[in-house]
N, C-alpha and C. Protein backbone atom coordinates (compact mmCIF):
# COMPACT_ATOMS: atom_id res chain seq x y z
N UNK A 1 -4.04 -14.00 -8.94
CA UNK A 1 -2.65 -14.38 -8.95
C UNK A 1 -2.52 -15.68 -8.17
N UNK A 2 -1.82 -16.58 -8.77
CA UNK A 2 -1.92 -18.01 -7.94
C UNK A 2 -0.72 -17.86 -7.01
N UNK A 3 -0.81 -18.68 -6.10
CA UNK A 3 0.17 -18.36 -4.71
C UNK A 3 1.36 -19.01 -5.05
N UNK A 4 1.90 -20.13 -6.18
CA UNK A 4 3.07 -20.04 -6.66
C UNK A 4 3.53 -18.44 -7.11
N UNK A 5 2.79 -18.04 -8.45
CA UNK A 5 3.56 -16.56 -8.97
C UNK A 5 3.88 -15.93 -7.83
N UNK A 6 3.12 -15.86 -6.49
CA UNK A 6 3.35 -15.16 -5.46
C UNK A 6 4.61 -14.91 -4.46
N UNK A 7 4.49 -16.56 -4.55
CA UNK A 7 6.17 -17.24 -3.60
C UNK A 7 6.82 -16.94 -4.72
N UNK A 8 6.76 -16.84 -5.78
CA UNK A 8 7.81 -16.67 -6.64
C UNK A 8 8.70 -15.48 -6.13
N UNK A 9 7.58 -14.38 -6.70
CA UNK A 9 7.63 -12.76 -6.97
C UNK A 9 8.47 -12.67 -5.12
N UNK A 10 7.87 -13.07 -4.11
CA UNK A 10 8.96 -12.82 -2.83
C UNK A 10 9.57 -13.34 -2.68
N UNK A 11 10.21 -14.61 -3.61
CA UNK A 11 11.73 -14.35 -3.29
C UNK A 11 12.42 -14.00 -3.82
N UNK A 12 12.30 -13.44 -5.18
CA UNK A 12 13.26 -13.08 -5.97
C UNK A 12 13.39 -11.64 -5.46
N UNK A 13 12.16 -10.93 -4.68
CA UNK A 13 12.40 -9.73 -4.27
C UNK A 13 13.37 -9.68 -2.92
N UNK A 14 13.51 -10.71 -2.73
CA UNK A 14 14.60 -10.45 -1.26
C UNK A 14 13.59 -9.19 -0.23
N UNK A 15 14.35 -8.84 0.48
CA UNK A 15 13.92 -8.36 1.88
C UNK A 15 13.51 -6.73 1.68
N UNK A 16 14.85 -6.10 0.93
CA UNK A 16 14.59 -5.02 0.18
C UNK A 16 12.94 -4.44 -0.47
N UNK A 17 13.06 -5.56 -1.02
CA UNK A 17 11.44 -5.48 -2.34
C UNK A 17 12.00 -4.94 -3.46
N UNK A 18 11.19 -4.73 -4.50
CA UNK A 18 11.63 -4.28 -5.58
C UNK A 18 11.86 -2.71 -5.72
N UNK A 19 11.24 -1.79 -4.79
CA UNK A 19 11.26 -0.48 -5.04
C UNK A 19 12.81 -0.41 -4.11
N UNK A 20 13.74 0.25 -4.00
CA UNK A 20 14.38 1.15 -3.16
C UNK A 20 13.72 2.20 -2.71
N UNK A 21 13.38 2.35 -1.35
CA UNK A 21 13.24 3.43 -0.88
C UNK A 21 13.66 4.14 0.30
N UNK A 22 13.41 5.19 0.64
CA UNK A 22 14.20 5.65 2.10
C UNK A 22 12.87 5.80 2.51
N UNK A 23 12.67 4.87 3.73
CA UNK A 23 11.50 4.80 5.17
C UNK A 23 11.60 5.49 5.93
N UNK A 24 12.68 6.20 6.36
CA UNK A 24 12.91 7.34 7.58
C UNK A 24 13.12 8.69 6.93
N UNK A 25 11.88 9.39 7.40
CA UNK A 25 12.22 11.08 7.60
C UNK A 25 13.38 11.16 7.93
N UNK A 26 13.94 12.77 7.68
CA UNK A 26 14.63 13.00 8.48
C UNK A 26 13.80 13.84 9.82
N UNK A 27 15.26 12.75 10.70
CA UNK A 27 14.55 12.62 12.24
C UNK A 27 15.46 14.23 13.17
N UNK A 28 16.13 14.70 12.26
CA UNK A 28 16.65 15.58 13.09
C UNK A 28 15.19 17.27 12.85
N UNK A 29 14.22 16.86 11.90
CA UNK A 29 13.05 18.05 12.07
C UNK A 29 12.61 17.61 13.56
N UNK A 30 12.00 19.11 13.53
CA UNK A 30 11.02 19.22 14.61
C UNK A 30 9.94 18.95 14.23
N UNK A 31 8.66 18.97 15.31
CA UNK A 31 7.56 18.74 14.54
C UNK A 31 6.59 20.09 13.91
N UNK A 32 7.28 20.99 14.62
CA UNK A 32 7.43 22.29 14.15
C UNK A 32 7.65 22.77 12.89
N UNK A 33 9.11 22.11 12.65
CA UNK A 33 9.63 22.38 10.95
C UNK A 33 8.94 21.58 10.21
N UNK A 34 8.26 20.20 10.85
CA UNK A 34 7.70 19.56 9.67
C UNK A 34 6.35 19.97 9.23
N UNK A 35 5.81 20.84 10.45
CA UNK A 35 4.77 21.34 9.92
C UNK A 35 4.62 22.67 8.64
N UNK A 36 5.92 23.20 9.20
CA UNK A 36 5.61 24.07 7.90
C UNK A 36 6.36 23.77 6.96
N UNK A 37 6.94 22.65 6.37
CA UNK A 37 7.55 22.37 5.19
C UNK A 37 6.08 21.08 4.62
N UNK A 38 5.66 20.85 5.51
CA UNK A 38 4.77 20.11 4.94
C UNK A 38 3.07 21.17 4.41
N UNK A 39 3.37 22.37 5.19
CA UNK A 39 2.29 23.00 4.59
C UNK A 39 2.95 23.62 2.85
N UNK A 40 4.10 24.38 3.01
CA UNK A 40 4.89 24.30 1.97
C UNK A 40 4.50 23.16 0.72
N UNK A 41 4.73 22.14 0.66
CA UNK A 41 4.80 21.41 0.37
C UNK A 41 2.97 20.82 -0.03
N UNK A 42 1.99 21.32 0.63
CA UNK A 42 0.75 21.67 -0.12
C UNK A 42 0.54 22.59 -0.53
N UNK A 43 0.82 23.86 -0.55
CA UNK A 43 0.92 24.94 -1.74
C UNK A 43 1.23 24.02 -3.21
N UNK A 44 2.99 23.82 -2.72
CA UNK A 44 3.26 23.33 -3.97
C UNK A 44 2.75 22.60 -4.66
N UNK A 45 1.97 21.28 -3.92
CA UNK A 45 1.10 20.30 -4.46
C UNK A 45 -0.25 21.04 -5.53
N UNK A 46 -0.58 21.85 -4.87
CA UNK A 46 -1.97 22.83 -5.44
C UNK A 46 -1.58 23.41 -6.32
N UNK A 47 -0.69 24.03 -6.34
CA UNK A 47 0.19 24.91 -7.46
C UNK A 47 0.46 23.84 -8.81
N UNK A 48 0.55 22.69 -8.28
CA UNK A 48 0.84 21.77 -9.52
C UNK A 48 2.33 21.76 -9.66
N UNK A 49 2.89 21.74 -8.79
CA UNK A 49 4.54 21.21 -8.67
C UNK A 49 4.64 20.14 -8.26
N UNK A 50 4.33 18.77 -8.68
CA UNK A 50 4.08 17.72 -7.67
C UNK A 50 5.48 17.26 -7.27
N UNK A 51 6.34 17.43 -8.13
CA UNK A 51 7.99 16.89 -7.88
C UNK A 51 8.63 17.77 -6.55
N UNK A 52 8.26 18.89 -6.38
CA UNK A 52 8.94 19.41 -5.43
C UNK A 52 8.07 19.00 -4.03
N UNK A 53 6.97 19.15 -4.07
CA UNK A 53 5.85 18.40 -3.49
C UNK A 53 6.13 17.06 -2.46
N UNK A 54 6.70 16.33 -3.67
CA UNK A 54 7.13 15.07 -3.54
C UNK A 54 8.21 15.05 -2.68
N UNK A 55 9.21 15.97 -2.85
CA UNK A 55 10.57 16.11 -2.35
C UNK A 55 10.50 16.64 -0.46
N UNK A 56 9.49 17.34 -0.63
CA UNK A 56 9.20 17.33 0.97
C UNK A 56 8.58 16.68 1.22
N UNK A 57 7.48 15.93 0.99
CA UNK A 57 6.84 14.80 1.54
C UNK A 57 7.67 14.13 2.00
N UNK A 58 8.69 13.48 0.87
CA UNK A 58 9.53 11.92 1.36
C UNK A 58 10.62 12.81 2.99
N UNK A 59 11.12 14.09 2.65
CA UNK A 59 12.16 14.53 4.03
C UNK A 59 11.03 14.21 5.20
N UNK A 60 9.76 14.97 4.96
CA UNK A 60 8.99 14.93 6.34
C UNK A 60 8.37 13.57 6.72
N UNK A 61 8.44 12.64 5.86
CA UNK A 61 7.66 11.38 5.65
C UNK A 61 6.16 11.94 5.79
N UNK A 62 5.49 13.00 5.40
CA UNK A 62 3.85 13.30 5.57
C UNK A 62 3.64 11.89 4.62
N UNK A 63 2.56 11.31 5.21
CA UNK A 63 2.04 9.99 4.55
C UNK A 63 0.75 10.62 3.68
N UNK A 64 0.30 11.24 4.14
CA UNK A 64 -0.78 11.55 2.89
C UNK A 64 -0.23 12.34 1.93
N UNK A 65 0.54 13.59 1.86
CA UNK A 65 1.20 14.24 1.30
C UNK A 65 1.63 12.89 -0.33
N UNK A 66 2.53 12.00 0.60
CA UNK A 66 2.80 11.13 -0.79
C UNK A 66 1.64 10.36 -1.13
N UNK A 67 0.71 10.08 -0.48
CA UNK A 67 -0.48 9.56 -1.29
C UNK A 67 -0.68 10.05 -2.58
N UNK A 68 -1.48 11.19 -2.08
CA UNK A 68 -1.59 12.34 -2.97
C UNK A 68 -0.86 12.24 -4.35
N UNK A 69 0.53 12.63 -4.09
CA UNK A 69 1.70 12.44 -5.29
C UNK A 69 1.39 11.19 -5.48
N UNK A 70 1.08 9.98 -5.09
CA UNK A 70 1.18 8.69 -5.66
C UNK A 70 -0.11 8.43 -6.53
N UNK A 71 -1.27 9.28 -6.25
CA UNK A 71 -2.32 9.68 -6.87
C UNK A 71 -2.28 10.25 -8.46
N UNK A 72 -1.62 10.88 -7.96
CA UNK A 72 -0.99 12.29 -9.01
C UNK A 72 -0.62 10.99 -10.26
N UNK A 73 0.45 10.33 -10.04
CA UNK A 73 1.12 9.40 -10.46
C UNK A 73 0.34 8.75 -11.12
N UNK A 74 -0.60 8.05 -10.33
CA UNK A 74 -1.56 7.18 -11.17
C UNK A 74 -2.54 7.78 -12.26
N UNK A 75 -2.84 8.91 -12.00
CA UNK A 75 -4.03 9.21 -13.25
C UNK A 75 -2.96 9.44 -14.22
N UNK A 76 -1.35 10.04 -13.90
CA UNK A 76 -0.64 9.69 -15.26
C UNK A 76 -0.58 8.77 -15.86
N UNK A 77 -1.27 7.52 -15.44
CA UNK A 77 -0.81 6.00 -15.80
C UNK A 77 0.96 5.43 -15.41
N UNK A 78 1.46 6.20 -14.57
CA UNK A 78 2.41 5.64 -13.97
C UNK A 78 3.08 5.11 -12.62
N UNK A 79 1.93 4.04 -13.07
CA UNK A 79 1.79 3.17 -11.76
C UNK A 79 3.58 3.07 -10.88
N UNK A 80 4.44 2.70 -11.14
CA UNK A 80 6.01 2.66 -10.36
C UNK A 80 5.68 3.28 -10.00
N UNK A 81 5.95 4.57 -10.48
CA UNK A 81 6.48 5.94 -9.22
C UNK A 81 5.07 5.82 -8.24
N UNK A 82 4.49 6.06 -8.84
CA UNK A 82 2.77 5.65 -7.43
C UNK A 82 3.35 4.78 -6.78
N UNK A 83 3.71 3.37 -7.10
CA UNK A 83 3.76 2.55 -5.98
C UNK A 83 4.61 3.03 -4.76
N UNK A 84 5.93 3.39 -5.34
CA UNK A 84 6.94 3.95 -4.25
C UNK A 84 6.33 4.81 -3.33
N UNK A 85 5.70 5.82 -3.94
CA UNK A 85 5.00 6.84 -2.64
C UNK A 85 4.21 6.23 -1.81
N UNK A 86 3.39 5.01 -2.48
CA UNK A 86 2.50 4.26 -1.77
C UNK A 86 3.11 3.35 -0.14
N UNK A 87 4.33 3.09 -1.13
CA UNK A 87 5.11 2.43 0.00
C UNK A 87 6.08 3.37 0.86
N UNK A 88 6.24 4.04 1.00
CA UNK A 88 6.76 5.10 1.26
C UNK A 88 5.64 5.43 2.37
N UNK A 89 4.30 5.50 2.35
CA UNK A 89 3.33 6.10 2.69
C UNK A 89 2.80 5.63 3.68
N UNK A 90 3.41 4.04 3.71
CA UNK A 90 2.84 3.00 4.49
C UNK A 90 1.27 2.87 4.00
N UNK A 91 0.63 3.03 2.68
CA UNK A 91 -0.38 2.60 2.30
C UNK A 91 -0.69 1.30 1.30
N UNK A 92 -1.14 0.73 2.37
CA UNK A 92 -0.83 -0.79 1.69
C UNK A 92 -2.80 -0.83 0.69
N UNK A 93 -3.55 0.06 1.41
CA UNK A 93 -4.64 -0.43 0.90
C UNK A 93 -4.98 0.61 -1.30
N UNK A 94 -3.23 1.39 -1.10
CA UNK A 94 -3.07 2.08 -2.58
C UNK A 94 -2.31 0.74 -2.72
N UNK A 95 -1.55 0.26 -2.70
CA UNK A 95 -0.27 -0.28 -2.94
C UNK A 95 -0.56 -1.90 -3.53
N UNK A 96 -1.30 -2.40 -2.83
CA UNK A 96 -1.95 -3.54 -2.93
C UNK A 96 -2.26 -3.94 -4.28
N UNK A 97 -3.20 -2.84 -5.48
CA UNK A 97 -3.62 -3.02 -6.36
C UNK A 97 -2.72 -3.01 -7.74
N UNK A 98 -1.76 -2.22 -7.16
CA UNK A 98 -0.40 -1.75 -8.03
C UNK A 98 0.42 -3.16 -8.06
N UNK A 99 0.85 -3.75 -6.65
CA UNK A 99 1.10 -4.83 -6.92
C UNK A 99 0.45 -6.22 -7.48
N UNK A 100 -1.03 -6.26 -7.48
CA UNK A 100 -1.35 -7.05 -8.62
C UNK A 100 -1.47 -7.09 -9.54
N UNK A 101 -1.56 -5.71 -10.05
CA UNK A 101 -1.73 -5.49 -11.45
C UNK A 101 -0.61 -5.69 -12.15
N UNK A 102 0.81 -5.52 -11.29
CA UNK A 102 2.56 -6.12 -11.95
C UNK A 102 2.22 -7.29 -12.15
N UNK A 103 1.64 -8.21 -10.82
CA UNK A 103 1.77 -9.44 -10.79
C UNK A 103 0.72 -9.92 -12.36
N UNK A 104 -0.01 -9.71 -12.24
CA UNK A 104 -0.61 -9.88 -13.57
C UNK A 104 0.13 -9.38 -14.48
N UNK A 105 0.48 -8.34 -15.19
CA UNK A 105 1.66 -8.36 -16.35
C UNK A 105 2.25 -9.52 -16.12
N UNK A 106 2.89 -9.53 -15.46
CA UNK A 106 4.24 -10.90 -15.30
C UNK A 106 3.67 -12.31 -15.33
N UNK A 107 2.80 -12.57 -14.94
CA UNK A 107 1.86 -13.65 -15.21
C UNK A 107 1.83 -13.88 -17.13
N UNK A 108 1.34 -12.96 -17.55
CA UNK A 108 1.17 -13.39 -19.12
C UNK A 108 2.31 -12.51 -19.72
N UNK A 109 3.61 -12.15 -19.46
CA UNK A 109 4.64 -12.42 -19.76
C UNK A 109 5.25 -13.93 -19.87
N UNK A 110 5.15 -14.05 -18.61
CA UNK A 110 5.58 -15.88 -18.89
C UNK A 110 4.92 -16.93 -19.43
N UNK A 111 3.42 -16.34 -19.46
CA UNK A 111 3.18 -17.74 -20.31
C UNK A 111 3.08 -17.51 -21.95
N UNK A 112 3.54 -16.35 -22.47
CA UNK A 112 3.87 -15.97 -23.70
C UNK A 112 4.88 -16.71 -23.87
N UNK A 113 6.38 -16.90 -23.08
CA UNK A 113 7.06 -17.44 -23.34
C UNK A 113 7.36 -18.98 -23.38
């Protein structure tokens, strides 16, 4: 990716970025409750519920928990929702590849045009 497409792609993303996401757990768990909604929440993963899975990960912020789901995501071939968990996850070394591989789409989007 050349470091124009780059400066491009951040500023049009503003500060936000392109995903919306919520960065903060909720801060009113204990670390108590987060432990067992996050064990919860690997059942469900194992069980193959990844959406509900998902849904306690993002309350407890467990960072691997959404890996995982962002994993999940990718062997669907649906890189978005991966990225969000990725970022969500604070895993920049999943996240990284997701964002070049956009940046590449968008690259030969534009020079199609």
């Amino acid at each position: 990716m050349t470091d124009d497409l780059k400066n491009q792609i951040q500023n049009k993303q503003g500060s936000d970025g392109f995903i919306k996401v919520t960065d903060s757990p909720v801060s009113s768990l204990t670390a108590e409750q987060k432990a067992v909604l996050n064990r919860k929440g690997n059942i469900l993963y194992n069980e193959g519920d990844i959406e509900s899975a998902r849904r306690i990960f993002v309350t407890t912020g467990y960072s691997d928990g959404l890996t995982r789901v962002g994993d999940s995501y990718m062997e669907k071939k649906e890189g978005i929702k991966a990225l969000k968990q990725y970022v969500l996850a604070h895993n920049k070394k999943k996240s990284e590849p997701v964002y070049e591989d956009l940046a590449k789409i968008i690259s030969i989007m534009l020079k199609e045009e």
